[in-house]
C-alpha atoms as a PDB file:
ATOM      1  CA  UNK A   1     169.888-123.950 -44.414  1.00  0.00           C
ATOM      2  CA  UNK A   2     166.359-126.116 -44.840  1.00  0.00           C
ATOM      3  CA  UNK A   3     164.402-125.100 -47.082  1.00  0.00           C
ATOM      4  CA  UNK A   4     160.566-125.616 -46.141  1.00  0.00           C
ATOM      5  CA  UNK A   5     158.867-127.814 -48.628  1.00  0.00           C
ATOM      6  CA  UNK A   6     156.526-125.952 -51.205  1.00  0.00           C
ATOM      7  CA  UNK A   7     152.778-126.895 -51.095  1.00  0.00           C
ATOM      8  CA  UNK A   8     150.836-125.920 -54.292  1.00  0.00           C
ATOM      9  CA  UNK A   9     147.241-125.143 -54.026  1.00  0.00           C
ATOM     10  CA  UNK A  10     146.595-128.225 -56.205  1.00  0.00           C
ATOM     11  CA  UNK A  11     146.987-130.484 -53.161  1.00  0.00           C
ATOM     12  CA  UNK A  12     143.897-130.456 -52.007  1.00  0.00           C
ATOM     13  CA  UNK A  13     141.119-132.254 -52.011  1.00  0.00           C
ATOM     14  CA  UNK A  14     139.316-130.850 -54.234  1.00  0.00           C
ATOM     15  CA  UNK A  15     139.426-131.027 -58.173  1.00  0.00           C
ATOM     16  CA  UNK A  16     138.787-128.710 -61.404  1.00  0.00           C
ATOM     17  CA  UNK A  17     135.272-129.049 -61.843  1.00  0.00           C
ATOM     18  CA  UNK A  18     134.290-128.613 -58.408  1.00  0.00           C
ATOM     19  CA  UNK A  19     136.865-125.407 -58.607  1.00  0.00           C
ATOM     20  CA  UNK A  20     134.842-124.292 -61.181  1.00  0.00           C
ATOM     21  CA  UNK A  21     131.534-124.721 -59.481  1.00  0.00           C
ATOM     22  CA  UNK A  22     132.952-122.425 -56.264  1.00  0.00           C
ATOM     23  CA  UNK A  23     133.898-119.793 -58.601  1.00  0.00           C
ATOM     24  CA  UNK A  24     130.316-119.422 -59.059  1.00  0.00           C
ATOM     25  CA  UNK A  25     129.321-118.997 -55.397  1.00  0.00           C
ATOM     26  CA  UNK A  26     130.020-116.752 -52.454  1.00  0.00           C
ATOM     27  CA  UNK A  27     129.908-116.909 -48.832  1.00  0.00           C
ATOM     28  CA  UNK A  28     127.160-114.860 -47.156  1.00  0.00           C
ATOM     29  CA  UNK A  29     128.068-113.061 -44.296  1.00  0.00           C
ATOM     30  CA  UNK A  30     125.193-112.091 -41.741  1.00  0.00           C
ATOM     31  CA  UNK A  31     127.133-109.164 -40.215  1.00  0.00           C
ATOM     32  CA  UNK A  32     129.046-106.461 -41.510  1.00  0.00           C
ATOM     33  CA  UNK A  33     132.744-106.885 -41.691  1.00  0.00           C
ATOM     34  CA  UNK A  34     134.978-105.055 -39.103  1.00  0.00           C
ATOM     35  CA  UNK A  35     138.150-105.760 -40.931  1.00  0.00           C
ATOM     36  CA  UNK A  36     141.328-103.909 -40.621  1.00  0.00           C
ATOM     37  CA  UNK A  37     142.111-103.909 -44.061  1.00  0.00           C
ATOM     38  CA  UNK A  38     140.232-103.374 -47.549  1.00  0.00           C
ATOM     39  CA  UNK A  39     138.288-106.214 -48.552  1.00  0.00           C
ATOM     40  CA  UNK A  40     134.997-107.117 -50.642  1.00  0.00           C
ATOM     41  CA  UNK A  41     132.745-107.320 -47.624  1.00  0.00           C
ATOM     42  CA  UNK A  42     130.026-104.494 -46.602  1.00  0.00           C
ATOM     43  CA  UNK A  43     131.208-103.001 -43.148  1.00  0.00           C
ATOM     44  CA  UNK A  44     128.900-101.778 -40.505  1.00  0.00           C
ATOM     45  CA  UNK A  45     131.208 -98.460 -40.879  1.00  0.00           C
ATOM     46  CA  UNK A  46     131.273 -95.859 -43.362  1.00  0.00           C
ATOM     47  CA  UNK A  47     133.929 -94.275 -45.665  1.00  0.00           C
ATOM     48  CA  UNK A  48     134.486 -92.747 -49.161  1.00  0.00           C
ATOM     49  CA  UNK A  49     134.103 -95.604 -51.579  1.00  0.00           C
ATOM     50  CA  UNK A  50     131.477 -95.782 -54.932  1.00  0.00           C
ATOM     51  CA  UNK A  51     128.459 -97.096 -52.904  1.00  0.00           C
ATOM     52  CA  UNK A  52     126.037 -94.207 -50.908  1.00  0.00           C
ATOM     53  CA  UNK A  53     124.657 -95.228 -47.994  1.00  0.00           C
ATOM     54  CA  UNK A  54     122.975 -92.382 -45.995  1.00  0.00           C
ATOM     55  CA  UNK A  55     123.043 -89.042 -45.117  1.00  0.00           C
ATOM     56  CA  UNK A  56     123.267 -87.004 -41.843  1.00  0.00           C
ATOM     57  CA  UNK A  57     123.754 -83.462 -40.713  1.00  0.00           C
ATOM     58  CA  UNK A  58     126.966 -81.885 -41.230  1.00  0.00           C
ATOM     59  CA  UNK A  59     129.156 -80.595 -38.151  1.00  0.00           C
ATOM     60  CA  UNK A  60     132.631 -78.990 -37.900  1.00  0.00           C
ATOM     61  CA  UNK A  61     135.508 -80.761 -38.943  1.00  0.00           C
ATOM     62  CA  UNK A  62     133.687 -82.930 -41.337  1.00  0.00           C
ATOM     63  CA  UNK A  63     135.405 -83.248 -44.986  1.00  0.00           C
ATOM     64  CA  UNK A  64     133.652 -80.523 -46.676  1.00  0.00           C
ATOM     65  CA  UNK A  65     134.026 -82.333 -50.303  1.00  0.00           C
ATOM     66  CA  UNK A  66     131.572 -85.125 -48.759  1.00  0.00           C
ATOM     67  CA  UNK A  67     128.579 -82.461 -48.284  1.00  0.00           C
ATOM     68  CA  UNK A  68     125.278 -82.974 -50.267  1.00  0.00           C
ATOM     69  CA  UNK A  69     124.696 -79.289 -52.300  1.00  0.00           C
ATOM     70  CA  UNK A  70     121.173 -80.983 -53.883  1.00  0.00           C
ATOM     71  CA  UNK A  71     120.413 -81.768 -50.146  1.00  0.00           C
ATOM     72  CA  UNK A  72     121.442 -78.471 -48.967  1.00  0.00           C
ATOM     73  CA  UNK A  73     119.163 -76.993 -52.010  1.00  0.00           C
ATOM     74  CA  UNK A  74     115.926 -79.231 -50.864  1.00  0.00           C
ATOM     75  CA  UNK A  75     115.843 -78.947 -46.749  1.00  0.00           C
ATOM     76  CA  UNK A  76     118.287 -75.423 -46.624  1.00  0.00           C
ATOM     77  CA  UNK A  77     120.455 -77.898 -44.240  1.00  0.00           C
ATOM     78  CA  UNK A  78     124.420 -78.817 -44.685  1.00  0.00           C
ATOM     79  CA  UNK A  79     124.273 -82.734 -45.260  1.00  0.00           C
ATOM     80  CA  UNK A  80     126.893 -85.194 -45.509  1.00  0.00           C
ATOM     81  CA  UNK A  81     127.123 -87.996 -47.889  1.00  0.00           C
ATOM     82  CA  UNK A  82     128.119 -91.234 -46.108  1.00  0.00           C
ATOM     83  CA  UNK A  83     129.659 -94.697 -48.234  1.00  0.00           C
ATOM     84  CA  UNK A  84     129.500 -98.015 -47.547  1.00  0.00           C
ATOM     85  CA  UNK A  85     133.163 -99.427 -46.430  1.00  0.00           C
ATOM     86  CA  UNK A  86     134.138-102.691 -47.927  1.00  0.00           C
ATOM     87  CA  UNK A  87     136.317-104.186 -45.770  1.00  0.00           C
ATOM     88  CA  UNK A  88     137.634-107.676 -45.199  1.00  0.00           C
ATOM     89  CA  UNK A  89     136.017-110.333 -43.245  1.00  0.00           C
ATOM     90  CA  UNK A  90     137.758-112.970 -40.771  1.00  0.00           C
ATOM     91  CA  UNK A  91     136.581-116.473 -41.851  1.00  0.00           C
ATOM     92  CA  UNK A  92     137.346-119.215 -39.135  1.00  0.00           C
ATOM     93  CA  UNK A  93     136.706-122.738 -40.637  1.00  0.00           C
ATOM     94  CA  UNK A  94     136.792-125.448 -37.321  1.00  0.00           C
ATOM     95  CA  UNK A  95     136.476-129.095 -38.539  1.00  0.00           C
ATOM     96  CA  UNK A  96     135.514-131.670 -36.012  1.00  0.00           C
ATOM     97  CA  UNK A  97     138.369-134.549 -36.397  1.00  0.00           C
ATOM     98  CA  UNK A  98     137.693-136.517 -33.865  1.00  0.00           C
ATOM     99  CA  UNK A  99     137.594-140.546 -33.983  1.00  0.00           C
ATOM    100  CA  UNK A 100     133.712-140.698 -34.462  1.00  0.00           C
ATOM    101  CA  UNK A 101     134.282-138.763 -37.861  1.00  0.00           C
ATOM    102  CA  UNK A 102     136.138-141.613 -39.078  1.00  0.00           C
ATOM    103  CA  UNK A 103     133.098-143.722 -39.347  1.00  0.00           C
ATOM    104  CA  UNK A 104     130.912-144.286 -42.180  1.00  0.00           C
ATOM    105  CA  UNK A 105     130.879-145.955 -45.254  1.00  0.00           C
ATOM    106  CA  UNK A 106     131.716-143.488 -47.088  1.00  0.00           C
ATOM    107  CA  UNK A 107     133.713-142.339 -43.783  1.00  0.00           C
ATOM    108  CA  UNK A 108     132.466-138.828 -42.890  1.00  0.00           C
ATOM    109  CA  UNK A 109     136.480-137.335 -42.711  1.00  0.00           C
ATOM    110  CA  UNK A 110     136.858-136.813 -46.562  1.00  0.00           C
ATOM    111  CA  UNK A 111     133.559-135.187 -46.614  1.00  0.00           C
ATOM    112  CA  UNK A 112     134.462-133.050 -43.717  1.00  0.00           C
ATOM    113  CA  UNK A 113     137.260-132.136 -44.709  1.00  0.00           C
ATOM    114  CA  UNK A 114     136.230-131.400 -48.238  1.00  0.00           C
ATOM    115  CA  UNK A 115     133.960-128.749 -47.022  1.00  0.00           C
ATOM    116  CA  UNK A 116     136.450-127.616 -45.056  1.00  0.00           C
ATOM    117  CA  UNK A 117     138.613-126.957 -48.367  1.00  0.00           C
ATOM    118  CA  UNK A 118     135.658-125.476 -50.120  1.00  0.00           C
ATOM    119  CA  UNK A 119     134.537-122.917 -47.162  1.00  0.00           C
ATOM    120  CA  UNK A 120     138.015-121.909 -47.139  1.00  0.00           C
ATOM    121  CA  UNK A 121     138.417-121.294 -50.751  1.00  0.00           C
ATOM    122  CA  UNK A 122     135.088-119.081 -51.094  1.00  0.00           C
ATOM    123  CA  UNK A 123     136.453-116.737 -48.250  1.00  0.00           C
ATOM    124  CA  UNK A 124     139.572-116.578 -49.573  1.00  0.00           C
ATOM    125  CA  UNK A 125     138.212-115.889 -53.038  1.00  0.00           C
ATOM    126  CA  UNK A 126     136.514-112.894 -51.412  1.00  0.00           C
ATOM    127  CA  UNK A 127     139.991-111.272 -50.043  1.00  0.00           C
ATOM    128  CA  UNK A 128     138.716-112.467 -46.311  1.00  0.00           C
ATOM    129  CA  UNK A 129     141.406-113.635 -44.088  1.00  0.00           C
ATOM    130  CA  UNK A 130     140.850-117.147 -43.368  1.00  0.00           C
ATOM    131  CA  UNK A 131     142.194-119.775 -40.711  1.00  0.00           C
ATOM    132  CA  UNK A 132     141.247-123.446 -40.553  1.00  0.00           C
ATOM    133  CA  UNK A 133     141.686-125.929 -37.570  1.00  0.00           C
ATOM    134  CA  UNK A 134     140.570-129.051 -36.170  1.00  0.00           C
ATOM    135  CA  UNK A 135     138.117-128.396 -32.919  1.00  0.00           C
ATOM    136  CA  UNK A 136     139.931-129.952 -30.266  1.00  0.00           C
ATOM    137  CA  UNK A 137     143.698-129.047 -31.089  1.00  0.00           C
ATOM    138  CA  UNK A 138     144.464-125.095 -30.963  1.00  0.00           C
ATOM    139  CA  UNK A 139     147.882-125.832 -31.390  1.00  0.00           C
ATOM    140  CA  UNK A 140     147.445-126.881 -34.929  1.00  0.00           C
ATOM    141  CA  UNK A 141     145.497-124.209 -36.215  1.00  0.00           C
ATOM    142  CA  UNK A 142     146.513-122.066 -38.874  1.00  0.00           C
ATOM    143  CA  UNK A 143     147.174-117.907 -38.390  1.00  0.00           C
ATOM    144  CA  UNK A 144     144.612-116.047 -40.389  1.00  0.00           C
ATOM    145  CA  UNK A 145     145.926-115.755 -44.150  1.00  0.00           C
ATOM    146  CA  UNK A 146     144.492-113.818 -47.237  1.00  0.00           C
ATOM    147  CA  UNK A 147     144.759-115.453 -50.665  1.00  0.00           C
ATOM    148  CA  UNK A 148     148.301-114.223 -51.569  1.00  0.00           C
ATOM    149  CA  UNK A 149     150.130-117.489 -50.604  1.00  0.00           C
ATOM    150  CA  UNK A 150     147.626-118.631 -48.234  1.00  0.00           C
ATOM    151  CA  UNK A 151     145.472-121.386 -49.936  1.00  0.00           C
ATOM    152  CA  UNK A 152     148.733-123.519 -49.650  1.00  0.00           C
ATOM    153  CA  UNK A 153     149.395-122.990 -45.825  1.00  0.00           C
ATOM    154  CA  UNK A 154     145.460-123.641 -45.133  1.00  0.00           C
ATOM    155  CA  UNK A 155     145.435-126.689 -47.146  1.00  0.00           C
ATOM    156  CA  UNK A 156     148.507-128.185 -45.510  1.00  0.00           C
ATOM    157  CA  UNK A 157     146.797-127.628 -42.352  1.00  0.00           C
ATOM    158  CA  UNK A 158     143.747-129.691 -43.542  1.00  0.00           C
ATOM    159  CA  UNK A 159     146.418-132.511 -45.301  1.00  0.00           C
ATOM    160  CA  UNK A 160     147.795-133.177 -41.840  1.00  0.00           C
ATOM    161  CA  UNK A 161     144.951-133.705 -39.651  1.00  0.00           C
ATOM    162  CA  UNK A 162     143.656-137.277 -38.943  1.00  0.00           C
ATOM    163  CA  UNK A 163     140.423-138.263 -37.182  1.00  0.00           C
ATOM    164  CA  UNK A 164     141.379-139.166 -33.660  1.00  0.00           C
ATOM    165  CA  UNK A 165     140.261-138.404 -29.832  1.00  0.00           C
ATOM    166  CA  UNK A 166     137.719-136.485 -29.488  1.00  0.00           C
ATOM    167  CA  UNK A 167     135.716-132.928 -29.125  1.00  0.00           C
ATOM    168  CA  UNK A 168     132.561-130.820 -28.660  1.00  0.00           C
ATOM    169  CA  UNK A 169     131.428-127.871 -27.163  1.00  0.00           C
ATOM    170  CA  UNK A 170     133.929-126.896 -24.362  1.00  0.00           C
ATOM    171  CA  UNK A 171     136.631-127.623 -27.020  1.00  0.00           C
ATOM    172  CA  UNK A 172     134.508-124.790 -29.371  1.00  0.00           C
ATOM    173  CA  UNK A 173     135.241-122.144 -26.082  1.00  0.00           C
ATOM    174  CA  UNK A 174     138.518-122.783 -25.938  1.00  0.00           C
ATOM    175  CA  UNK A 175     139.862-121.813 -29.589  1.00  0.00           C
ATOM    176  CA  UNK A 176     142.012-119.207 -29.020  1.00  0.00           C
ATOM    177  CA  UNK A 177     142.353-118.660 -32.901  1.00  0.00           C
ATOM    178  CA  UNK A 178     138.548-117.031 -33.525  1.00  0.00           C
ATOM    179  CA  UNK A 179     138.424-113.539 -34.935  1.00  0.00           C
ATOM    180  CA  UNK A 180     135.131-111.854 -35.341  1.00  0.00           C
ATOM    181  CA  UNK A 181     133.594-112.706 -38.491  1.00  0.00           C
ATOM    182  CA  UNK A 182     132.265-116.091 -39.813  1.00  0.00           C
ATOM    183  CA  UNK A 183     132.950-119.133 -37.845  1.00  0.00           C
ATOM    184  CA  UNK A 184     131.312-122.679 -39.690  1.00  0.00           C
ATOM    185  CA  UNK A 185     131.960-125.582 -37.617  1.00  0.00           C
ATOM    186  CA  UNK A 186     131.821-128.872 -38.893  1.00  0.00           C
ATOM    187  CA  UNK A 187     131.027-132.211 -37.343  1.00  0.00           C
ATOM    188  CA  UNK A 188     128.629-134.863 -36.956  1.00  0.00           C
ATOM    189  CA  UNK A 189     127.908-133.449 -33.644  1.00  0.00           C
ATOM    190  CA  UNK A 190     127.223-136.293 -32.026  1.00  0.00           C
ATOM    191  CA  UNK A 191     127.954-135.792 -28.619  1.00  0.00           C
ATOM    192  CA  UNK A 192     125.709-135.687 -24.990  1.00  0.00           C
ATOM    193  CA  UNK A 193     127.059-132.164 -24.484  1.00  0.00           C
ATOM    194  CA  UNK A 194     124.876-129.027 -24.935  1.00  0.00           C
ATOM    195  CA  UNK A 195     126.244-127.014 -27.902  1.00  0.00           C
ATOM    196  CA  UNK A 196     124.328-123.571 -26.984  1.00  0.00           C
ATOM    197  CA  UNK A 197     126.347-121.958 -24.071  1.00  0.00           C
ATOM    198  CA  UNK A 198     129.377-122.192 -26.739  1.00  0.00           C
ATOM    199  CA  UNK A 199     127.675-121.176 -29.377  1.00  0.00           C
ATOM    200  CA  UNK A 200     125.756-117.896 -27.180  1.00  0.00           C
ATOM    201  CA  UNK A 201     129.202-116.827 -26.706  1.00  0.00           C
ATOM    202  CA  UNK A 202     130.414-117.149 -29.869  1.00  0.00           C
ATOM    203  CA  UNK A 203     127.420-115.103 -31.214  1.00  0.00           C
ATOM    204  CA  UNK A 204     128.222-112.450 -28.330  1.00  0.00           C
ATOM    205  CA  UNK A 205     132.144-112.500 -29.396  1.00  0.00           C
ATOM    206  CA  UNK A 206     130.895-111.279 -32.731  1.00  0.00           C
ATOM    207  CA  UNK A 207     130.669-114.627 -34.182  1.00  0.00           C
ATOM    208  CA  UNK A 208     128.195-115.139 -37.458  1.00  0.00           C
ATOM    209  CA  UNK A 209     127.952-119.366 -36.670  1.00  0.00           C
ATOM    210  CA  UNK A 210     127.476-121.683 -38.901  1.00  0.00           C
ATOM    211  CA  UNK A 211     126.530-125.638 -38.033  1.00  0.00           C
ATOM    212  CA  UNK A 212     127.467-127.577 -40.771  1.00  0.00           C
ATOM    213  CA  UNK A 213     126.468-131.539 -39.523  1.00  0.00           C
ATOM    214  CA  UNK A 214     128.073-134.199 -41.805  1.00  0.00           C
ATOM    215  CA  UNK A 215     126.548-138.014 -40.888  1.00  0.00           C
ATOM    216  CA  UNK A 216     127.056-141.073 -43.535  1.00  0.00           C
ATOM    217  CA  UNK A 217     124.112-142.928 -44.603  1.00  0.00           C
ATOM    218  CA  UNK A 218     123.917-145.444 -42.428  1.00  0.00           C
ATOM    219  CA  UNK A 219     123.277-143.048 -39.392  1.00  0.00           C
ATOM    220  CA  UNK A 220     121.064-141.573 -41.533  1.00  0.00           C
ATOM    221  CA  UNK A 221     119.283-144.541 -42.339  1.00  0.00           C
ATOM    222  CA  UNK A 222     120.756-147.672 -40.140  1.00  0.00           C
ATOM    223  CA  UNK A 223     120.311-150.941 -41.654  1.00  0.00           C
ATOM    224  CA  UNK A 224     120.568-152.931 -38.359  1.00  0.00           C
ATOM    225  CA  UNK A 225     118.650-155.903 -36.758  1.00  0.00           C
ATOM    226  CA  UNK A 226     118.922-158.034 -33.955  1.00  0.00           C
ATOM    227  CA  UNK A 227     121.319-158.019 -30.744  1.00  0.00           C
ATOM    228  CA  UNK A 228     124.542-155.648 -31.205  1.00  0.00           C
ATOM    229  CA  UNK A 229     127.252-154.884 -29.014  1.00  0.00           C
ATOM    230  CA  UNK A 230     128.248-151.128 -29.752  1.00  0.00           C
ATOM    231  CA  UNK A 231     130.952-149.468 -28.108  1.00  0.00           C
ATOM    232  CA  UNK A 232     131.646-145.590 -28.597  1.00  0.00           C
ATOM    233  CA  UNK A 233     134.620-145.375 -30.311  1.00  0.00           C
ATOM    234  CA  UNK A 234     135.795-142.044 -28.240  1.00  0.00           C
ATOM    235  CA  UNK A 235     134.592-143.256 -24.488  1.00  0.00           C
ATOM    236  CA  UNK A 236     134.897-146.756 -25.440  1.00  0.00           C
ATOM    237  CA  UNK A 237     131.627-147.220 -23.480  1.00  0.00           C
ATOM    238  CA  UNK A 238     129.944-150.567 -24.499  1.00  0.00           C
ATOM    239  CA  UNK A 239     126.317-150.948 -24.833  1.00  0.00           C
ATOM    240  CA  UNK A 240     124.248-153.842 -25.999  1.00  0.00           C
ATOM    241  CA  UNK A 241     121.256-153.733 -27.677  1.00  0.00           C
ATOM    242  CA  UNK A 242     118.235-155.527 -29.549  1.00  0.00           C
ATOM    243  CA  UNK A 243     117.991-153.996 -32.709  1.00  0.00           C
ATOM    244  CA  UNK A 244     113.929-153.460 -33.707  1.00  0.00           C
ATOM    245  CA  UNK A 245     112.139-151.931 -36.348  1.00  0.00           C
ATOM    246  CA  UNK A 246     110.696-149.358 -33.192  1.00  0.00           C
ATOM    247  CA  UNK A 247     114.262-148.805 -31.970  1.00  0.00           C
ATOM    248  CA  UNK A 248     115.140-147.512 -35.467  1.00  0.00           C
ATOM    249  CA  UNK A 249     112.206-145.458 -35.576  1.00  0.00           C
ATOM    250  CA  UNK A 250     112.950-144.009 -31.759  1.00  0.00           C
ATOM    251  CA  UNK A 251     116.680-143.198 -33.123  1.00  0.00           C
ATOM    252  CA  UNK A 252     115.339-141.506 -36.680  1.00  0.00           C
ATOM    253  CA  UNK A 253     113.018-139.667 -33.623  1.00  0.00           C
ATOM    254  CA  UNK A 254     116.096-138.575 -31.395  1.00  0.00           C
ATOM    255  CA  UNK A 255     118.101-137.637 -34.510  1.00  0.00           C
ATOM    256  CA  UNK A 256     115.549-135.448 -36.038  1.00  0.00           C
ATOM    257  CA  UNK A 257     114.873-133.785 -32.400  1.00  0.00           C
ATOM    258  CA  UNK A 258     118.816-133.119 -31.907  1.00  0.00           C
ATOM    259  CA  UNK A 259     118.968-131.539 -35.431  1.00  0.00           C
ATOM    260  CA  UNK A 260     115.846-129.185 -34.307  1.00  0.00           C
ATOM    261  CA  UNK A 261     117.839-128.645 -31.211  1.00  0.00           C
ATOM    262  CA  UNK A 262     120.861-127.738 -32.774  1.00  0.00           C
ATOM    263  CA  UNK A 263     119.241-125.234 -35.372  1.00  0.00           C
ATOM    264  CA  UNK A 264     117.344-123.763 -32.401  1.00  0.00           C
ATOM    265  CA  UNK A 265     120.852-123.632 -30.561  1.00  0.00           C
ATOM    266  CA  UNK A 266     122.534-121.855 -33.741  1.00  0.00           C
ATOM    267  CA  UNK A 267     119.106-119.222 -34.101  1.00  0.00           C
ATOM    268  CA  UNK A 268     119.730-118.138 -30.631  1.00  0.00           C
ATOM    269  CA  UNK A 269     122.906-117.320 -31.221  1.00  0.00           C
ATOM    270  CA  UNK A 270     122.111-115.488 -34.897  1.00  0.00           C
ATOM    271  CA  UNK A 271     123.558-118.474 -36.556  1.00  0.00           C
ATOM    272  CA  UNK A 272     122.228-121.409 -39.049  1.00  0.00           C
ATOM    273  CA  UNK A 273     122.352-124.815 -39.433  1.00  0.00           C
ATOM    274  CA  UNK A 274     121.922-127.703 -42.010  1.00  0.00           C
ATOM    275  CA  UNK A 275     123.337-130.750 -43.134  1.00  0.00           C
ATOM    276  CA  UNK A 276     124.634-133.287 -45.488  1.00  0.00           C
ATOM    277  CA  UNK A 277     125.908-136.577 -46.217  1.00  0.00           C
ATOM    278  CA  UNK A 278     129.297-137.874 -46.574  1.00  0.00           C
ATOM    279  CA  UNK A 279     128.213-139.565 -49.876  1.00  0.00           C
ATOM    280  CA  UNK A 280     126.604-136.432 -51.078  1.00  0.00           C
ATOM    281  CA  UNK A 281     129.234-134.824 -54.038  1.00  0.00           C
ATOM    282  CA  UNK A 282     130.048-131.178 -54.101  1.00  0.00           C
ATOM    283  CA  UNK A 283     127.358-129.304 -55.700  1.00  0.00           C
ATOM    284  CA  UNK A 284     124.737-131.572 -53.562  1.00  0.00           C
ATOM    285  CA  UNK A 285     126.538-130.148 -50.109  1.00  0.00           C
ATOM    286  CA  UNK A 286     126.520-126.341 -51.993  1.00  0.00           C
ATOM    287  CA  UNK A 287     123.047-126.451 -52.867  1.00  0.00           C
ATOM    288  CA  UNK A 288     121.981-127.454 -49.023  1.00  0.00           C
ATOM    289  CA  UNK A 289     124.104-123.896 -48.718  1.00  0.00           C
ATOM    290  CA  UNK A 290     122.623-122.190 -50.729  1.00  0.00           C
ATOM    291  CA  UNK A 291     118.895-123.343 -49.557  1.00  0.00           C
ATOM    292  CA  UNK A 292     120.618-122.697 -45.816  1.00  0.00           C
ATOM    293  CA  UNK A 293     121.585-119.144 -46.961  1.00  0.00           C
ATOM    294  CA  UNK A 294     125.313-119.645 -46.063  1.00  0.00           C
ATOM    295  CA  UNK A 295     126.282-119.301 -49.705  1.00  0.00           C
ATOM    296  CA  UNK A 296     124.906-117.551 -52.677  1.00  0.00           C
ATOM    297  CA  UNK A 297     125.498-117.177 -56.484  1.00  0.00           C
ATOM    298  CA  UNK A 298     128.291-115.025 -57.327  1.00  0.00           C
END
């Protein structure tokens, strides 16, 4: 018999302090939670639990423990207390690993997949069930897990990916792994393709999206002069190119308009959007989350 090696949750990325720093924070879900089992989210439902939500007029075959005799007192009507339902949430983390995200000095991988590790580890914190994948390989994505044994199998998953090929928005339709709930997706998106059919059905699937753009400092702020060759390290396309002090200012140009378009492209669908650097530490990428409203303090 083989026995399956055993990955401990320490094999991430990720170390004490910044474990520390995620105990601190939570994941904010835009929609209710339509779990199947009891979790720490707010569902769109409503059941017996501590928190009342609303009222509305009894009728037969209603649990009679559940009716409102200080209601019935006030408006001489039989009212029925309704509860919020906590239920669990589906959290689908999709990290972009294709060859462009090797790039970058620091490359933008680690970061990615950093976040990755962190996103995953907040939902499964809150008792969500959680998967994690690379965008343009289904076949290595993880099954939805809750905490009990699952940070190890979703951390695996993230240990074994390298940057390589590479993916956008048809590869976002095809997942055949997303449940309804929170889906963050994170790349450098830096692709000709149109990201807002895929993300319009996403939002109509149920999906809460979340555009999480990683780029490393130089394609923030290139440091380049004179005549390049570049080549596109996914088509292999070549282009040359005299480098100018007006060409960088056209790129900064183009990259602030695709960032507008692509936080346009997530509003439409009721998602967000932001961004960080792959030099930026921990608590610099969870503060952009927390001023982006995809996290808050615990």
């Amino acid at each position: 018999m083989t026995v399956a090696p055993t990955v401990r949750p320490s094999s991430g990325i990720i170390g004490n302090a910044d474990l520390a720093l995620l105990k601190r924070l939570r994941l904010v879900h835009r929609q209710g939670a339509r779990g199947q089992y009891p979790g720490q989210r707010r569902s769109p439902r409503s059941a017996r639990s501590p928190e009342l939500a609303d009222f509305r007029p009894y009728a037969p075959g209603d649990d009679i423990r559940q009716i409102d005799w200080r209601a019935f007192g006030r408006l001489e009507k039989l009212m029925v207390r309704l509860y919020v339902a906590e239920e669990e949430a589906a959290v689908n983390v999709v990290v972009d690993a294709s060859q462009s995200m090797a790039l970058g000095s620091p490359a933008k991988w680690p970061a990615a997949r950093r976040l990755a590790e962190a996103v995953a580890r907040l939902g499964l914190s809150a008792m969500d069930r959680v998967a994690v994948g690379p965008l343009d390989r289904p076949a290595r994505w993880t099954p939805h897990v809750r905490l009990d044994g699952g940070t190890a199998r979703l951390l695996a998953c993230l240990a074994g990916i390298e940057p390589g090929g590479g993916g956008g928005p048809d590869d976002l339709a095809r997942l055949p792994a997303l449940r309804p709930g929170l889906t963050v997706v994170i790349s450098d998106f830096l692709t000709e393709q149109d990201w807002g059919p895929a993300l319009l059905a996403l939002g109509r699937a149920g999906q809460d999206v979340v555009l999480w753009q990683v780029l490393s400092p130089e394609e923030e702020r290139p440091d380049l002069s004179g005549d390049l060759r570049l080549r596109d390290v996914e088509s292999g396309r070549l282009r040359e190119i005299t480098v100018t002090p007006r060409v960088v200012q056209d790129y900064l140009r183009a990259l602030d308009e695709l960032r507008q378009k692509l936080a346009n492209e997530a509003g439409a669908a009721g998602g967000r959007f932001l961004y960080t650097r792959s030099d930026d530490d921990l608590e610099t990428s969870m503060r952009a989350g927390l001023r982006a409203g995809v996290v808050r303090r615990a």
